[in-house]
PDB file of N, CA and C in Angstrom:
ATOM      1  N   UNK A   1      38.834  19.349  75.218  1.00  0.00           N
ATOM      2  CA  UNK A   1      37.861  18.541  74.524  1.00  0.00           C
ATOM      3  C   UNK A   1      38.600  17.491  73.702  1.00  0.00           C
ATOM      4  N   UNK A   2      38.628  16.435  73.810  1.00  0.00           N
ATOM      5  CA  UNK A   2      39.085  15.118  73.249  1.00  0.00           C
ATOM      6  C   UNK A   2      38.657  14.769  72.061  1.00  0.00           C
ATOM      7  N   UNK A   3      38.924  14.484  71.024  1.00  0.00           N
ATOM      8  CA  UNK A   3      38.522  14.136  69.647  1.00  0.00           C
ATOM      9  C   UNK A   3      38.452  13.024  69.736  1.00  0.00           C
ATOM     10  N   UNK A   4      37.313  12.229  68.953  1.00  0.00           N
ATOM     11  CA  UNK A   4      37.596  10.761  69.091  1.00  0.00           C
ATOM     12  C   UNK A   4      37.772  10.629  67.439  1.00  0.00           C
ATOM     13  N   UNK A   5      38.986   9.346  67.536  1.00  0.00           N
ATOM     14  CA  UNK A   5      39.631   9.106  66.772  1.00  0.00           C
ATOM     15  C   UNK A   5      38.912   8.376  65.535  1.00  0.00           C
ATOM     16  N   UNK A   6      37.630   7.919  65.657  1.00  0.00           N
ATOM     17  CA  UNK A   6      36.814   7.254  64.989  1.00  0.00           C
ATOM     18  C   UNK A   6      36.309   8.209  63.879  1.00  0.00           C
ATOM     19  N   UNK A   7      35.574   8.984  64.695  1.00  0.00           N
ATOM     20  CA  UNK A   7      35.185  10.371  63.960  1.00  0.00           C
ATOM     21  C   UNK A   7      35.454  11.245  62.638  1.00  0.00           C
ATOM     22  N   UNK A   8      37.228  11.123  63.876  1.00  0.00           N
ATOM     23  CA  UNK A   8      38.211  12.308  63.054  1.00  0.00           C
ATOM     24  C   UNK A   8      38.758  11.560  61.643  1.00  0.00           C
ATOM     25  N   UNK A   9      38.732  10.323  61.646  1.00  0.00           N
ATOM     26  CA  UNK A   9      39.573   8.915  60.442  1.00  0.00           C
ATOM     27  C   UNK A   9      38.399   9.052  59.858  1.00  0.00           C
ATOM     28  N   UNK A  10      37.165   9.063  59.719  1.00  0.00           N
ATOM     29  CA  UNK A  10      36.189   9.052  58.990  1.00  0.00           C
ATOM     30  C   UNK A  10      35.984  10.478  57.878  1.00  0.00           C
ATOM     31  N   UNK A  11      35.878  11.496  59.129  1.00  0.00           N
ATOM     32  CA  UNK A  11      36.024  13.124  58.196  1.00  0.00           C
ATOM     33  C   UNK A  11      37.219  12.987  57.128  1.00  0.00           C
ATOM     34  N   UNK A  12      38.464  12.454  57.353  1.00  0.00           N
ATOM     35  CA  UNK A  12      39.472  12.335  56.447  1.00  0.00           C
ATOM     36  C   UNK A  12      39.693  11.650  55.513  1.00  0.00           C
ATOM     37  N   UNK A  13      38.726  10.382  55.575  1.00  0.00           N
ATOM     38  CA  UNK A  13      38.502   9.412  54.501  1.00  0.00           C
ATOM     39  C   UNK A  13      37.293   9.470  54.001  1.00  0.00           C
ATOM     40  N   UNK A  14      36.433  10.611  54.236  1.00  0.00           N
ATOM     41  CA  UNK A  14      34.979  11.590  53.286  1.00  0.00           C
ATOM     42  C   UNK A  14      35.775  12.537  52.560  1.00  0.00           C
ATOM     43  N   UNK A  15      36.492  13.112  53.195  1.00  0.00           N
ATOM     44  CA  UNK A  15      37.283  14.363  52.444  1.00  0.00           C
ATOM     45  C   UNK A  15      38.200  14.017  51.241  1.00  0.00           C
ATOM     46  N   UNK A  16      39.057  12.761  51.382  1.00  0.00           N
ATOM     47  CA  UNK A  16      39.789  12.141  50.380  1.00  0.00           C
ATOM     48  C   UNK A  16      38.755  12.060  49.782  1.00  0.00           C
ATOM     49  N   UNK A  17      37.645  11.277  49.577  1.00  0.00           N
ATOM     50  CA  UNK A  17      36.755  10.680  48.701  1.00  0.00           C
ATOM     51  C   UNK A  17      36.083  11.799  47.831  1.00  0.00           C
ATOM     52  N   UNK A  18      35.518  12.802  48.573  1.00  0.00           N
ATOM     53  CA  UNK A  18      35.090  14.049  48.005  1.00  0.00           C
ATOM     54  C   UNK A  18      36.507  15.004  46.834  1.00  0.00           C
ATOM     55  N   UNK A  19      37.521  14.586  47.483  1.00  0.00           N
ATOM     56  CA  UNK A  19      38.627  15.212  46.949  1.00  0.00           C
ATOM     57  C   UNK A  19      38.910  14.697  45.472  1.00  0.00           C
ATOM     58  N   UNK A  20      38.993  13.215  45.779  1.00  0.00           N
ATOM     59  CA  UNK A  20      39.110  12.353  44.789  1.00  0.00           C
ATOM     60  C   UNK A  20      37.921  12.463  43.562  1.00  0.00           C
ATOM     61  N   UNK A  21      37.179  12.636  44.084  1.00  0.00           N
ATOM     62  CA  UNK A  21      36.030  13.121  42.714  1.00  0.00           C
ATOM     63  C   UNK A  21      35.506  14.074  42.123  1.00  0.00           C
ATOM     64  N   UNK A  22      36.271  15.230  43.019  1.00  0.00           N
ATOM     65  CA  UNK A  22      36.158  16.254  42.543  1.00  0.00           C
ATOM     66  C   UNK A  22      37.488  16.945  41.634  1.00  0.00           C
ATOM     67  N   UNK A  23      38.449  16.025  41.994  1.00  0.00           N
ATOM     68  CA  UNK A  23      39.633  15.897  40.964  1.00  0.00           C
ATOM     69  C   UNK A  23      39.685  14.890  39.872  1.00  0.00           C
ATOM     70  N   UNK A  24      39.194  14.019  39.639  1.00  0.00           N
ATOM     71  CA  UNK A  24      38.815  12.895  38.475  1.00  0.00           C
ATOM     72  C   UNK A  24      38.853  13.831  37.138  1.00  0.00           C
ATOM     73  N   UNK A  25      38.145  13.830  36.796  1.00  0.00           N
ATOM     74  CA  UNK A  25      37.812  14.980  35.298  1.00  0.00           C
ATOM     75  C   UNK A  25      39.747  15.817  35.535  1.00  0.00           C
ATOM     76  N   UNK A  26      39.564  16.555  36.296  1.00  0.00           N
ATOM     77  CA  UNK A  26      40.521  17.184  35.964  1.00  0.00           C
ATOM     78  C   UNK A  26      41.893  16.705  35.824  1.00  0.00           C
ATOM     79  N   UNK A  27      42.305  15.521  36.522  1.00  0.00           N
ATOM     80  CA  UNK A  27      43.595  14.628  36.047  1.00  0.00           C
ATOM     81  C   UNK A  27      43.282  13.896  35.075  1.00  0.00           C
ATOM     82  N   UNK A  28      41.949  13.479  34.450  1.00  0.00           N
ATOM     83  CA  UNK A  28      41.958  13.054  33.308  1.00  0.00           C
ATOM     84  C   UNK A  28      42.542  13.900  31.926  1.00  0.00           C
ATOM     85  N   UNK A  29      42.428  15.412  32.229  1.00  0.00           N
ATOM     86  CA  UNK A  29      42.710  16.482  31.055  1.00  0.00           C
ATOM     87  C   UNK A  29      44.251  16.517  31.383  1.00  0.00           C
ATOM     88  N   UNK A  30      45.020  16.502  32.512  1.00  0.00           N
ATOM     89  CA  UNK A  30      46.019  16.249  32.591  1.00  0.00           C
ATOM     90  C   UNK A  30      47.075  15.358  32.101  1.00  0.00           C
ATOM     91  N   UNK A  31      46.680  14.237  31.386  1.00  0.00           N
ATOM     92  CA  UNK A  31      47.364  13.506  30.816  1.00  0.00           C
ATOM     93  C   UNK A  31      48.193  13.538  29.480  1.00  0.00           C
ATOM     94  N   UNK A  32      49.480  12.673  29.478  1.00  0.00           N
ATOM     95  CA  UNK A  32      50.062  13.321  28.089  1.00  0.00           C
ATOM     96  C   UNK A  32      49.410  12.650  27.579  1.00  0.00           C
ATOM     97  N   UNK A  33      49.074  13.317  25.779  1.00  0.00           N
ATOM     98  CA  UNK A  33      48.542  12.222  24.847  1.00  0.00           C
ATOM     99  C   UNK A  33      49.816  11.662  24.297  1.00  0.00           C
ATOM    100  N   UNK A  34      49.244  10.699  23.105  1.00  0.00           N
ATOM    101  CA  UNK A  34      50.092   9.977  23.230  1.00  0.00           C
ATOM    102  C   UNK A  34      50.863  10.548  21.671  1.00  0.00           C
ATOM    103  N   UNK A  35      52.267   9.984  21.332  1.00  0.00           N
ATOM    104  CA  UNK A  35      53.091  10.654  20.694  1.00  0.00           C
ATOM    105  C   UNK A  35      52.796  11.066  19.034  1.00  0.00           C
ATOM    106  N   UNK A  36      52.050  10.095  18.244  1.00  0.00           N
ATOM    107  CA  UNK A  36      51.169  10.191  17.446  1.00  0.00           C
ATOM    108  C   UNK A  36      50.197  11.506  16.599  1.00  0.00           C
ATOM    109  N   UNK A  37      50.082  12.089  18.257  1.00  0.00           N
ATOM    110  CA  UNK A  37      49.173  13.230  18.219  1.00  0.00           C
ATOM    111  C   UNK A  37      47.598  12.749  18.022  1.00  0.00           C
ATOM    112  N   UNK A  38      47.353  11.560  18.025  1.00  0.00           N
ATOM    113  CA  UNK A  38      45.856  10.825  18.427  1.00  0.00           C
ATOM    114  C   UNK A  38      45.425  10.735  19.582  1.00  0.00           C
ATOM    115  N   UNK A  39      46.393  11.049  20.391  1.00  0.00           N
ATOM    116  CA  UNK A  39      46.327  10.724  21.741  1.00  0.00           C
ATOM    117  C   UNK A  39      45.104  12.160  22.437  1.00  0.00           C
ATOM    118  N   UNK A  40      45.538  13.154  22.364  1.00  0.00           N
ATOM    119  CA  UNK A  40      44.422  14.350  22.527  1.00  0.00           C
ATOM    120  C   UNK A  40      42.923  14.149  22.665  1.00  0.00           C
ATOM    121  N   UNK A  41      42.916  13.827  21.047  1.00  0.00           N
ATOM    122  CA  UNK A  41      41.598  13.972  20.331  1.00  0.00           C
ATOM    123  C   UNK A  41      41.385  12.607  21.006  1.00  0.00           C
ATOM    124  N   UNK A  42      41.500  11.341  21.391  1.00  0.00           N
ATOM    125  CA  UNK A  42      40.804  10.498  22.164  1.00  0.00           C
ATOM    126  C   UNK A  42      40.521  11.082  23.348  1.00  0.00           C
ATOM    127  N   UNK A  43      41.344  10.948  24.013  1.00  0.00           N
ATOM    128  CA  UNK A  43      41.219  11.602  24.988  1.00  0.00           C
ATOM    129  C   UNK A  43      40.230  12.858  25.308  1.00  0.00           C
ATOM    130  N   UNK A  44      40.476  13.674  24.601  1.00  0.00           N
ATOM    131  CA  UNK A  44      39.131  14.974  24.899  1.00  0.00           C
ATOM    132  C   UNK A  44      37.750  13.936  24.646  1.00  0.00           C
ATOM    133  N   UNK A  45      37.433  13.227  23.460  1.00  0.00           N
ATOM    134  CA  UNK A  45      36.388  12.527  23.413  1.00  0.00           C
ATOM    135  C   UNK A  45      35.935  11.583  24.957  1.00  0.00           C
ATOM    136  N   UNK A  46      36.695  10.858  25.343  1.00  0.00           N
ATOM    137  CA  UNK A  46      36.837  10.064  26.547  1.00  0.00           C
ATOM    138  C   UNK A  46      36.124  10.733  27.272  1.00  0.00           C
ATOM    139  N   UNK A  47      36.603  11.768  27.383  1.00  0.00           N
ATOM    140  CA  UNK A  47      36.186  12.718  28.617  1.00  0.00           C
ATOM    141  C   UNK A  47      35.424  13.511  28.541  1.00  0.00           C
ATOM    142  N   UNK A  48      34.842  14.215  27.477  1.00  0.00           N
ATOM    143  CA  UNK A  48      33.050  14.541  26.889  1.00  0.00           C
ATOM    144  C   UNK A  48      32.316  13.236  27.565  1.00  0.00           C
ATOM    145  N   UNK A  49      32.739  12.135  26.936  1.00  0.00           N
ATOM    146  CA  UNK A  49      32.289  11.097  26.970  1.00  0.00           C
ATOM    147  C   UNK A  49      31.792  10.584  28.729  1.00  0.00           C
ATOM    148  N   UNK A  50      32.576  10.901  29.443  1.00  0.00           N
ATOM    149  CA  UNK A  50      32.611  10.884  30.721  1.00  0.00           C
ATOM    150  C   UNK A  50      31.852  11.803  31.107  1.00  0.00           C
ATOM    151  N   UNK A  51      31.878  12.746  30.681  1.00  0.00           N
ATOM    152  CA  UNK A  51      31.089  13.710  31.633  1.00  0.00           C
ATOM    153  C   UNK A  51      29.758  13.604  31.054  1.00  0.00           C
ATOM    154  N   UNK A  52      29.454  13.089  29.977  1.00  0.00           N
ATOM    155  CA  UNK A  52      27.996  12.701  29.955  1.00  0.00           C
ATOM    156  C   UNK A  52      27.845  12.247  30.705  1.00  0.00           C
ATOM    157  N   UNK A  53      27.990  11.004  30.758  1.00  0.00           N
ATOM    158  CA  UNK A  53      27.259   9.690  31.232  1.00  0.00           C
ATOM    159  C   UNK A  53      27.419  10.297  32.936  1.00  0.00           C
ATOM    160  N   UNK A  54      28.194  11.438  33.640  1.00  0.00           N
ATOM    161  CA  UNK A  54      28.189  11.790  34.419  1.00  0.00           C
ATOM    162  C   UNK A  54      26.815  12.806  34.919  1.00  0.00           C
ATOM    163  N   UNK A  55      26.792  13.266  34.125  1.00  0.00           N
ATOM    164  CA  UNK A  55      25.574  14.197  33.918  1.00  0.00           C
ATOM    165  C   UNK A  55      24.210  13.127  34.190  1.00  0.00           C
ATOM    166  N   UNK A  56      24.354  12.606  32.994  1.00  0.00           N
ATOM    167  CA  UNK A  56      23.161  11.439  33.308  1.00  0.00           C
ATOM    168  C   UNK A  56      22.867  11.056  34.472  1.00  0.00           C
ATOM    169  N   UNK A  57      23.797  10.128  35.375  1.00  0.00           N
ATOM    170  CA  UNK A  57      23.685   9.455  36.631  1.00  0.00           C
ATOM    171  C   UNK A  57      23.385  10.069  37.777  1.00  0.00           C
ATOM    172  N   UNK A  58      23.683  11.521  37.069  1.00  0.00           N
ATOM    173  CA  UNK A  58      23.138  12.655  38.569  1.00  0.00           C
ATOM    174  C   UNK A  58      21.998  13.076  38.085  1.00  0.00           C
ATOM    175  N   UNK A  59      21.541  13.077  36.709  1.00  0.00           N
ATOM    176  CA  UNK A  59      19.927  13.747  36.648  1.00  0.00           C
ATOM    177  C   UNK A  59      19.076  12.235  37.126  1.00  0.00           C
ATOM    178  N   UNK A  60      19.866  11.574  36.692  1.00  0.00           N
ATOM    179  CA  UNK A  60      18.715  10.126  36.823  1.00  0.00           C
ATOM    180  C   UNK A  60      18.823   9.508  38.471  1.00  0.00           C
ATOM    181  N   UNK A  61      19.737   9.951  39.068  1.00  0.00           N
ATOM    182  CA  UNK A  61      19.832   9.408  40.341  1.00  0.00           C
ATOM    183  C   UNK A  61      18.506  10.803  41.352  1.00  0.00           C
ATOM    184  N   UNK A  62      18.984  11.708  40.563  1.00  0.00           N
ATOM    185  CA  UNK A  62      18.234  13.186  41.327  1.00  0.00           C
ATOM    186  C   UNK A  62      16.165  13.140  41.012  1.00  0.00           C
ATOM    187  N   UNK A  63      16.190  12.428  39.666  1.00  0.00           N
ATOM    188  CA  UNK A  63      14.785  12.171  39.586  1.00  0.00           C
ATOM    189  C   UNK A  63      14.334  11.140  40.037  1.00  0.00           C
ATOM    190  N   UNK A  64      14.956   9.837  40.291  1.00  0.00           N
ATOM    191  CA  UNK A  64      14.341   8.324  41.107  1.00  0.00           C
ATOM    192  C   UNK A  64      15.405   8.440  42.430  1.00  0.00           C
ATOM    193  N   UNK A  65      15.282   9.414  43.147  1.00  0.00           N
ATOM    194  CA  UNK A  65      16.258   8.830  44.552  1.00  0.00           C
ATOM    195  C   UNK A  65      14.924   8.182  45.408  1.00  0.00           C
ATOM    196  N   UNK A  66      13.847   8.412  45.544  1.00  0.00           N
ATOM    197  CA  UNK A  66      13.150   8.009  46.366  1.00  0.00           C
ATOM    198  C   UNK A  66      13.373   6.483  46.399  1.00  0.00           C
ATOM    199  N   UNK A  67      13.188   5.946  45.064  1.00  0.00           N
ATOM    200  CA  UNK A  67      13.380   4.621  45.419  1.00  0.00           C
ATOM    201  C   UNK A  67      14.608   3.666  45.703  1.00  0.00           C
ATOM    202  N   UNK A  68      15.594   4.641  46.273  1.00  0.00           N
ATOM    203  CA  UNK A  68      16.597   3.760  47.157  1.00  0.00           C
ATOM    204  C   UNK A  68      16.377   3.383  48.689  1.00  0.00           C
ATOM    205  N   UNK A  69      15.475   4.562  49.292  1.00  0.00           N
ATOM    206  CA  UNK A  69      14.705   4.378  49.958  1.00  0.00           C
ATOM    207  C   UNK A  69      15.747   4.779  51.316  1.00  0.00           C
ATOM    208  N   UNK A  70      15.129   5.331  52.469  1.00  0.00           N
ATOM    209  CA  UNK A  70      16.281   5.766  53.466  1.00  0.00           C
ATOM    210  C   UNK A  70      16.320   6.966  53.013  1.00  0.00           C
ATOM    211  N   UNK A  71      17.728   7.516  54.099  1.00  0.00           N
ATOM    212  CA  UNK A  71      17.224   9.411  53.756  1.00  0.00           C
ATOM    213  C   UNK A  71      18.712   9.126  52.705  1.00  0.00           C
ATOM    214  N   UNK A  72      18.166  10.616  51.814  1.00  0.00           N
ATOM    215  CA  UNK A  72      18.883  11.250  50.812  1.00  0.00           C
ATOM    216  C   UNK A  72      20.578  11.000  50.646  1.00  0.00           C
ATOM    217  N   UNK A  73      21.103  11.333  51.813  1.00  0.00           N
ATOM    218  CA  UNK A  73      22.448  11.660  52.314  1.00  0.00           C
ATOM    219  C   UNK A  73      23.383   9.990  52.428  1.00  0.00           C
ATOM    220  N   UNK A  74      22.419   9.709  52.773  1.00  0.00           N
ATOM    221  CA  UNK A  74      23.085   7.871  52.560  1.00  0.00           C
ATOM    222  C   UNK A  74      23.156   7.286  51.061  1.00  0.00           C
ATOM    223  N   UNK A  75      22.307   8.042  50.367  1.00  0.00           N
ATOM    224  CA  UNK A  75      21.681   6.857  49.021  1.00  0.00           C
ATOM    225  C   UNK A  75      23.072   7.830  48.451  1.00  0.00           C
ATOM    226  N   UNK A  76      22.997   9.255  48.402  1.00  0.00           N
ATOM    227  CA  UNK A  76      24.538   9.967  47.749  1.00  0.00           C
ATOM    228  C   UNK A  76      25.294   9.615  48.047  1.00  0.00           C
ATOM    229  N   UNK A  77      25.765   9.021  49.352  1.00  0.00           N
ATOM    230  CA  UNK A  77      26.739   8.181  49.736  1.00  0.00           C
ATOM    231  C   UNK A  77      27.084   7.293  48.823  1.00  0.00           C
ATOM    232  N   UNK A  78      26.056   5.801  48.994  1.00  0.00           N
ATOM    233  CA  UNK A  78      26.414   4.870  48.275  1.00  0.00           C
ATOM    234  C   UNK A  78      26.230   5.264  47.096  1.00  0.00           C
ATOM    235  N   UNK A  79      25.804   5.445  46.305  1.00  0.00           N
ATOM    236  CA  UNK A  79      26.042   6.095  45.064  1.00  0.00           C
ATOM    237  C   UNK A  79      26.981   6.255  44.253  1.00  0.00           C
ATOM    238  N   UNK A  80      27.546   7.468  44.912  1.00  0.00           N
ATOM    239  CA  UNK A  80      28.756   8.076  44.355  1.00  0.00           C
ATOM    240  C   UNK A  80      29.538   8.454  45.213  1.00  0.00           C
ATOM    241  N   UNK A  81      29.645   7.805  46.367  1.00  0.00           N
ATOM    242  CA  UNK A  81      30.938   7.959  47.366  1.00  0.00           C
ATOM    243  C   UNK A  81      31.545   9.588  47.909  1.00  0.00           C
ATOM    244  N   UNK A  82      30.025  10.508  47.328  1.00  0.00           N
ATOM    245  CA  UNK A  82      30.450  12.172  47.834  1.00  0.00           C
ATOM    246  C   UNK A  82      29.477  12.751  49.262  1.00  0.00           C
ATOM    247  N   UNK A  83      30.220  13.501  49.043  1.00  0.00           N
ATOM    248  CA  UNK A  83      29.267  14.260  50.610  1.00  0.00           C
ATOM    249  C   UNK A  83      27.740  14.922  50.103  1.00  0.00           C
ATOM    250  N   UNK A  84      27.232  15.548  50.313  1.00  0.00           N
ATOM    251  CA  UNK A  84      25.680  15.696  50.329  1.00  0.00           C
ATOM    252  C   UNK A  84      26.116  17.163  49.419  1.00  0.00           C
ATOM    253  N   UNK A  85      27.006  18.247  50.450  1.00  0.00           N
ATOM    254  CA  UNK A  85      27.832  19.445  49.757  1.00  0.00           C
ATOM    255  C   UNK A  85      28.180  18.960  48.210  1.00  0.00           C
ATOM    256  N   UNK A  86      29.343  17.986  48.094  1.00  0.00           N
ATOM    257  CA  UNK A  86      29.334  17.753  46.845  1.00  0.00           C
ATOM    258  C   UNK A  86      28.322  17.822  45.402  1.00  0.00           C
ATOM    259  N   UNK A  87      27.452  17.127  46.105  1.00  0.00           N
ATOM    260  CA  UNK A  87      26.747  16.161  45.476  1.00  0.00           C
ATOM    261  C   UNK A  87      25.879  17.752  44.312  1.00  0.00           C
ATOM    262  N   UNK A  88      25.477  18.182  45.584  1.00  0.00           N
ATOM    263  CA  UNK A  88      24.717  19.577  45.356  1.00  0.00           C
ATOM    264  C   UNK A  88      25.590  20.655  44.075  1.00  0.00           C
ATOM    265  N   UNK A  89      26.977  20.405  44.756  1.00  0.00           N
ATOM    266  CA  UNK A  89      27.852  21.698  43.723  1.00  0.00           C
ATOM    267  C   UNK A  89      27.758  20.892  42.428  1.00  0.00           C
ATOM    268  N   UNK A  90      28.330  19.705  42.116  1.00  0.00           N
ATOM    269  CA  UNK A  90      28.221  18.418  40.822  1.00  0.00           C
ATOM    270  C   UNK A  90      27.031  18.987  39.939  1.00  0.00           C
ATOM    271  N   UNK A  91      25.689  18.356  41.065  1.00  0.00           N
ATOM    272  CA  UNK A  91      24.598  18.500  40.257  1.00  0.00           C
ATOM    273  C   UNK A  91      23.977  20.303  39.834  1.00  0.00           C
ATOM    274  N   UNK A  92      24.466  21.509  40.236  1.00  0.00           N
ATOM    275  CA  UNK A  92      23.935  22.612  39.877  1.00  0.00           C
ATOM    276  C   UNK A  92      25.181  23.294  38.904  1.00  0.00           C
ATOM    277  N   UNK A  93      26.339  22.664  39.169  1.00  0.00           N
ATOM    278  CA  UNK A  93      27.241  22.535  37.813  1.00  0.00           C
ATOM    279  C   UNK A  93      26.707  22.007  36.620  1.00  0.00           C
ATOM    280  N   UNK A  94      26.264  21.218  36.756  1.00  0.00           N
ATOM    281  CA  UNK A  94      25.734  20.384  35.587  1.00  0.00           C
ATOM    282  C   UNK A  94      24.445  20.830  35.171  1.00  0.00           C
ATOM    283  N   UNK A  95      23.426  21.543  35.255  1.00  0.00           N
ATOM    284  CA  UNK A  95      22.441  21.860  35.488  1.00  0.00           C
ATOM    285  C   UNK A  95      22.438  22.965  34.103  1.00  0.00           C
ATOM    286  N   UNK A  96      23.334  23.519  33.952  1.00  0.00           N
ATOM    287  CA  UNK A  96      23.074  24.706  32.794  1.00  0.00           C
ATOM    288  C   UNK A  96      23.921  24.083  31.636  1.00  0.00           C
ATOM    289  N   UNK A  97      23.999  23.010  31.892  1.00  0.00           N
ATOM    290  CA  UNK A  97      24.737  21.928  30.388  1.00  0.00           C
ATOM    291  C   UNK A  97      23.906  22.008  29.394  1.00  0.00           C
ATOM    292  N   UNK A  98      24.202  21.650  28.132  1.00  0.00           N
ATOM    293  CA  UNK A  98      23.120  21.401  27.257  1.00  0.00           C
ATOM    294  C   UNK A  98      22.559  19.808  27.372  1.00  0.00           C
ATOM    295  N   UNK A  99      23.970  18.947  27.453  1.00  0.00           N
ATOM    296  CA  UNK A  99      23.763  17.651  28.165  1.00  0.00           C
ATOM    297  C   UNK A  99      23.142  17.128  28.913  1.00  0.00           C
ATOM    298  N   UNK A 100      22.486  18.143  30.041  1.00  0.00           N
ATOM    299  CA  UNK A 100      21.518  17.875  31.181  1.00  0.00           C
ATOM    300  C   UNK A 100      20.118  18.434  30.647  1.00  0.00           C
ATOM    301  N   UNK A 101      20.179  19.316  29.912  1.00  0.00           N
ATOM    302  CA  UNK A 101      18.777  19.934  29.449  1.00  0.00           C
ATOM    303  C   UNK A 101      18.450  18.878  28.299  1.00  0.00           C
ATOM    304  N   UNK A 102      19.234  18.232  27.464  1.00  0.00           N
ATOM    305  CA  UNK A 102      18.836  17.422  26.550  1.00  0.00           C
ATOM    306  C   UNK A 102      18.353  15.961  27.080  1.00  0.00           C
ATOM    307  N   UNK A 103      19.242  15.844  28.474  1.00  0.00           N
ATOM    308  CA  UNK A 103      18.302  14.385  28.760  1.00  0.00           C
ATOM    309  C   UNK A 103      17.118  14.280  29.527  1.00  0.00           C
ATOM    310  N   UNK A 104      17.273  15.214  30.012  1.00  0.00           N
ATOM    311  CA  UNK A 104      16.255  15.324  31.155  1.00  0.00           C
ATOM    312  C   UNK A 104      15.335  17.080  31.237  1.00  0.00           C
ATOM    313  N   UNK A 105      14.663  17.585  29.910  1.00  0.00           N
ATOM    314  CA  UNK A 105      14.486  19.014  30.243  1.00  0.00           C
ATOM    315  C   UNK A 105      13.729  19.371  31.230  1.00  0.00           C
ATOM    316  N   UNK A 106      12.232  18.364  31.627  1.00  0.00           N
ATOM    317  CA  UNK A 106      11.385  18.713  32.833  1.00  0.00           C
ATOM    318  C   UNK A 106      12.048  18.674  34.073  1.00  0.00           C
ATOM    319  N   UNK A 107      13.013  18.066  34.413  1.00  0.00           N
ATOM    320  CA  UNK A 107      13.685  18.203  35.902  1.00  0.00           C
ATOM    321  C   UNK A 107      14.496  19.071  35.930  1.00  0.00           C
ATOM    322  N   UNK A 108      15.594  19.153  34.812  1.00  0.00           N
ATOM    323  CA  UNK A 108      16.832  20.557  34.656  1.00  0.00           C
ATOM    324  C   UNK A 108      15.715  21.846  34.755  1.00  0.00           C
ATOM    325  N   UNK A 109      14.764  21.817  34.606  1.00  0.00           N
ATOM    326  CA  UNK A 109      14.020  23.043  34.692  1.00  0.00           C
ATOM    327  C   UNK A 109      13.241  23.038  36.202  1.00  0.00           C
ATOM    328  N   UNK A 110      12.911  22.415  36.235  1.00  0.00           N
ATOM    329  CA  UNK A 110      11.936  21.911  37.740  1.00  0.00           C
ATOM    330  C   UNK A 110      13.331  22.483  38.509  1.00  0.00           C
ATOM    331  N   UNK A 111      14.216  21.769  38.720  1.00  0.00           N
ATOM    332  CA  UNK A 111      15.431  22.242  39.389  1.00  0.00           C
ATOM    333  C   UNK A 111      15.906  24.205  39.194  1.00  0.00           C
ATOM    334  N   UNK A 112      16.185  24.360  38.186  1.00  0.00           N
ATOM    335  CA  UNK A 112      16.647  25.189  37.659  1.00  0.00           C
ATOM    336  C   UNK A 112      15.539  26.404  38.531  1.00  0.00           C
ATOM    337  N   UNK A 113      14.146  26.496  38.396  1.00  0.00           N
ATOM    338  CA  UNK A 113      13.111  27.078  38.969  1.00  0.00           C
ATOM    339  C   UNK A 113      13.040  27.233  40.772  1.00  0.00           C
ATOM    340  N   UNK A 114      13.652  26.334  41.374  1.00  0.00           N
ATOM    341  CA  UNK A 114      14.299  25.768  42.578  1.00  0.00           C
ATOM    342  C   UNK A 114      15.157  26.520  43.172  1.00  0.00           C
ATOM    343  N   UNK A 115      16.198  26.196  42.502  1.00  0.00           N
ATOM    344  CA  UNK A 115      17.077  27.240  42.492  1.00  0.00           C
ATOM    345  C   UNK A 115      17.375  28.889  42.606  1.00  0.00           C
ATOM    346  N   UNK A 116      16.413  29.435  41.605  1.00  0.00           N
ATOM    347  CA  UNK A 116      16.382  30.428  41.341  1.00  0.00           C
ATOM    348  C   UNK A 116      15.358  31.224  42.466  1.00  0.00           C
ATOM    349  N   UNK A 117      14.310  30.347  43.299  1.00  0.00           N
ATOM    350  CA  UNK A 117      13.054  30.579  44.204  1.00  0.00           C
ATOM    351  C   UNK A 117      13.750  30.818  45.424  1.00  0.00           C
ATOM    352  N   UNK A 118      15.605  30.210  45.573  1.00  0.00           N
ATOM    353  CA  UNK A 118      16.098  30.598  46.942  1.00  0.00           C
ATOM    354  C   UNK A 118      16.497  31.724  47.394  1.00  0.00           C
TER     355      UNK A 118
END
């Protein structure tokens, strides 16, 4: 059975991409701070900071996807450049945040109820 090469360059440049964002956050905590000892405490903030606004873009993308219009799996695509798998582990990670219950409690629960019905 022959692989076509189109295919196979595509699965590997989804997988980087999925890889790549599912490692972000965590090479961000990886970094030295800086010598000062200010460097940390920005840094941890940065990255609270990040993972809000991360939180956000997946409750707010997860309550208006309809209107990107097209199926689901494309709009996560353009979006946020992850696989559909991803997208799913991200958003039910995020889901028992206080961050996600504070911006959005009728959907973190609508979801949350979802979840729990499988």
């Amino acid at each position: 059975m022959a692989i076509d090469p189109r295919t196979h360059a595509r699965s590997r440049r989804e997988a980087a991409t999925d890889e790549a964002a599912a490692l972000a956050f965590a090479s961000a905590e990886s970094r030295t701070s800086e010598p000062d000892g200010r460097g940390s405490d920005a840094e941890a903030h940065d990255l609270a900071s990040a993972r809000e606004e991360r939180i956000r873009r997946l409750l707010d993308f997860e309550a208006g996807w309809v209107n990107h219009g097209g199926a689901k799996a494309r709009a996560i695509r353009a979006e946020f450049g992850w696989s559909t798998t991803r997208y799913y582990q991200v958003l039910d990670g995020c889901l028992e945040t206080e961050t996600a219950l504070r911006h959005d409690p009728m959907l973190v629960r609508r979801l949350l109820r979802l979840r729990e019905a499988r």
